[in-house]
C-alpha atoms as a PDB file:
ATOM      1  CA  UNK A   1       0.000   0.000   0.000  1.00  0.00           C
ATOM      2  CA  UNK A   2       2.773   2.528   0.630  1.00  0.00           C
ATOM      3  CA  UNK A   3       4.049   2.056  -2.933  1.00  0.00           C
ATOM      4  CA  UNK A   4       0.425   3.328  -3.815  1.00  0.00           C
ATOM      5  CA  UNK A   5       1.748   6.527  -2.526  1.00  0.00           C
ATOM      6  CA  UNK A   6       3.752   7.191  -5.498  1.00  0.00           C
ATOM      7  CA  UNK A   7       0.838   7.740  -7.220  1.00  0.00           C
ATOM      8  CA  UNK A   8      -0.027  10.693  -5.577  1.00  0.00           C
ATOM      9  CA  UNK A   9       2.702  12.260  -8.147  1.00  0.00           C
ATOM     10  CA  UNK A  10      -0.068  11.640 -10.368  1.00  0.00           C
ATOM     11  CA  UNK A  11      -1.557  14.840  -9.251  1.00  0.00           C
ATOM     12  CA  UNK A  12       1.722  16.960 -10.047  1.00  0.00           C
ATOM     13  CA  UNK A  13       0.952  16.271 -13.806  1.00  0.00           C
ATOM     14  CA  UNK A  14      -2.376  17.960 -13.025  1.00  0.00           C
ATOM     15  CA  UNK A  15      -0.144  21.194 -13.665  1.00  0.00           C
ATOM     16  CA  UNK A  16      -0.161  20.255 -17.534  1.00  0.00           C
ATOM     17  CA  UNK A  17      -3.105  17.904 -17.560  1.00  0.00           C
ATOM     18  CA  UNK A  18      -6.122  19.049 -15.657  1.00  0.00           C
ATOM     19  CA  UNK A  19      -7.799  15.905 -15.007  1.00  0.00           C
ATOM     20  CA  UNK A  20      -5.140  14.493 -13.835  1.00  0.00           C
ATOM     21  CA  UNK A  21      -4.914  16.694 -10.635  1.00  0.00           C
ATOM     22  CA  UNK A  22      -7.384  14.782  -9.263  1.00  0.00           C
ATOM     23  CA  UNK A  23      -5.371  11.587  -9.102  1.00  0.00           C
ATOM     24  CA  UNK A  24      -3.029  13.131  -6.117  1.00  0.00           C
ATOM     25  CA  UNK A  25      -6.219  11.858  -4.072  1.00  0.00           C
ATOM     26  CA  UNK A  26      -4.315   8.620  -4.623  1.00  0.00           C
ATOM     27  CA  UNK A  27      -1.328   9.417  -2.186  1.00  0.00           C
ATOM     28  CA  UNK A  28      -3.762   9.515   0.662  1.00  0.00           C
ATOM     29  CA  UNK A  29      -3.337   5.470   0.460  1.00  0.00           C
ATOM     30  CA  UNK A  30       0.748   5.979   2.151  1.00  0.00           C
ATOM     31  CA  UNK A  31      -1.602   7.166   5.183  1.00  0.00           C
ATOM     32  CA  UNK A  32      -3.490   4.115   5.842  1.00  0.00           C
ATOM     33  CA  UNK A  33      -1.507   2.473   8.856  1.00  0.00           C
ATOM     34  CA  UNK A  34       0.210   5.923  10.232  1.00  0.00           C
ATOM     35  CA  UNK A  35       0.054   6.344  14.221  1.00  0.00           C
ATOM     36  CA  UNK A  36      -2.278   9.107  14.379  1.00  0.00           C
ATOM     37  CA  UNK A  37      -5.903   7.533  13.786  1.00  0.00           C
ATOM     38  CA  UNK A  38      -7.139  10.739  12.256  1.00  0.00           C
ATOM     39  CA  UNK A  39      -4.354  11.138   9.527  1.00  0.00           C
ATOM     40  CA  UNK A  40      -4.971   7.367   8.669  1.00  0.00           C
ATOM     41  CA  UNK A  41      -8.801   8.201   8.157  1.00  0.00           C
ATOM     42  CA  UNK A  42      -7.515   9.974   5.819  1.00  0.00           C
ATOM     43  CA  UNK A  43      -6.186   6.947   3.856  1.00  0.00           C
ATOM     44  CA  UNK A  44     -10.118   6.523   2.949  1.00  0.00           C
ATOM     45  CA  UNK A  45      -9.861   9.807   0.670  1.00  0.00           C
ATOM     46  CA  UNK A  46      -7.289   7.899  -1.796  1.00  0.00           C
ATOM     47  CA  UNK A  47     -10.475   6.432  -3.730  1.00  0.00           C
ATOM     48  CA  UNK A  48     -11.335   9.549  -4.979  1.00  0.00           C
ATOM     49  CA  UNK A  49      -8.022   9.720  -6.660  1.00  0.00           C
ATOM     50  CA  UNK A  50     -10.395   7.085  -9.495  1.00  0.00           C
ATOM     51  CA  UNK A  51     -12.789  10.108 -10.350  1.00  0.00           C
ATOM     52  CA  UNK A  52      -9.589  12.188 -11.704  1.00  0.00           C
ATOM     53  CA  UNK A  53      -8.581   8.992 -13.702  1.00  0.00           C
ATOM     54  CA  UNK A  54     -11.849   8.392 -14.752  1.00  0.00           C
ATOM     55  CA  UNK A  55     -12.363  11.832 -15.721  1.00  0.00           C
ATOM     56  CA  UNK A  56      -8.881  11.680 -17.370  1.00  0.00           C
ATOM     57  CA  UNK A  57      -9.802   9.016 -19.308  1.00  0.00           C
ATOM     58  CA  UNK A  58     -13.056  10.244 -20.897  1.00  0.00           C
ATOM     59  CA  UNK A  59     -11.366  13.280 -22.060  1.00  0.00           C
ATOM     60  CA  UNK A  60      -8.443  10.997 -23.971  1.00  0.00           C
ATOM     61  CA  UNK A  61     -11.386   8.699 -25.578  1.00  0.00           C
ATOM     62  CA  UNK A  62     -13.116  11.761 -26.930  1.00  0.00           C
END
């Protein structure tokens, strides 16, 4: 799961690629078994990290 972190870069290319942005969501998953039980609630968030890709996605098919 921590390697899932890395694709929180995702969200740097978000700069060039607007959709894209959205798929930093996905480096909330290097949170999931940190200490502090409120920053690994967090780790929840990475899902929404699909809705950039998805969004990504439909704007490359079209």
């Amino acid at each position: 799961m921590r390697a899932l972190g890395a694709l929180g870069l995702l969200g740097l290319l978000g700069i060039w690629i607007g959709p894209l942005g959205a798929c930093g969501a996905f480096g909330a998953f290097s949170l999931w078994n940190h200490p502090n039980r409120t920053l690994a609630n967090l780790a929840k968030l990475g899902f929404l990290g699909t809705i950039g890709l998805a969004t990504y996605l439909i704007q490359v098919l079209n």
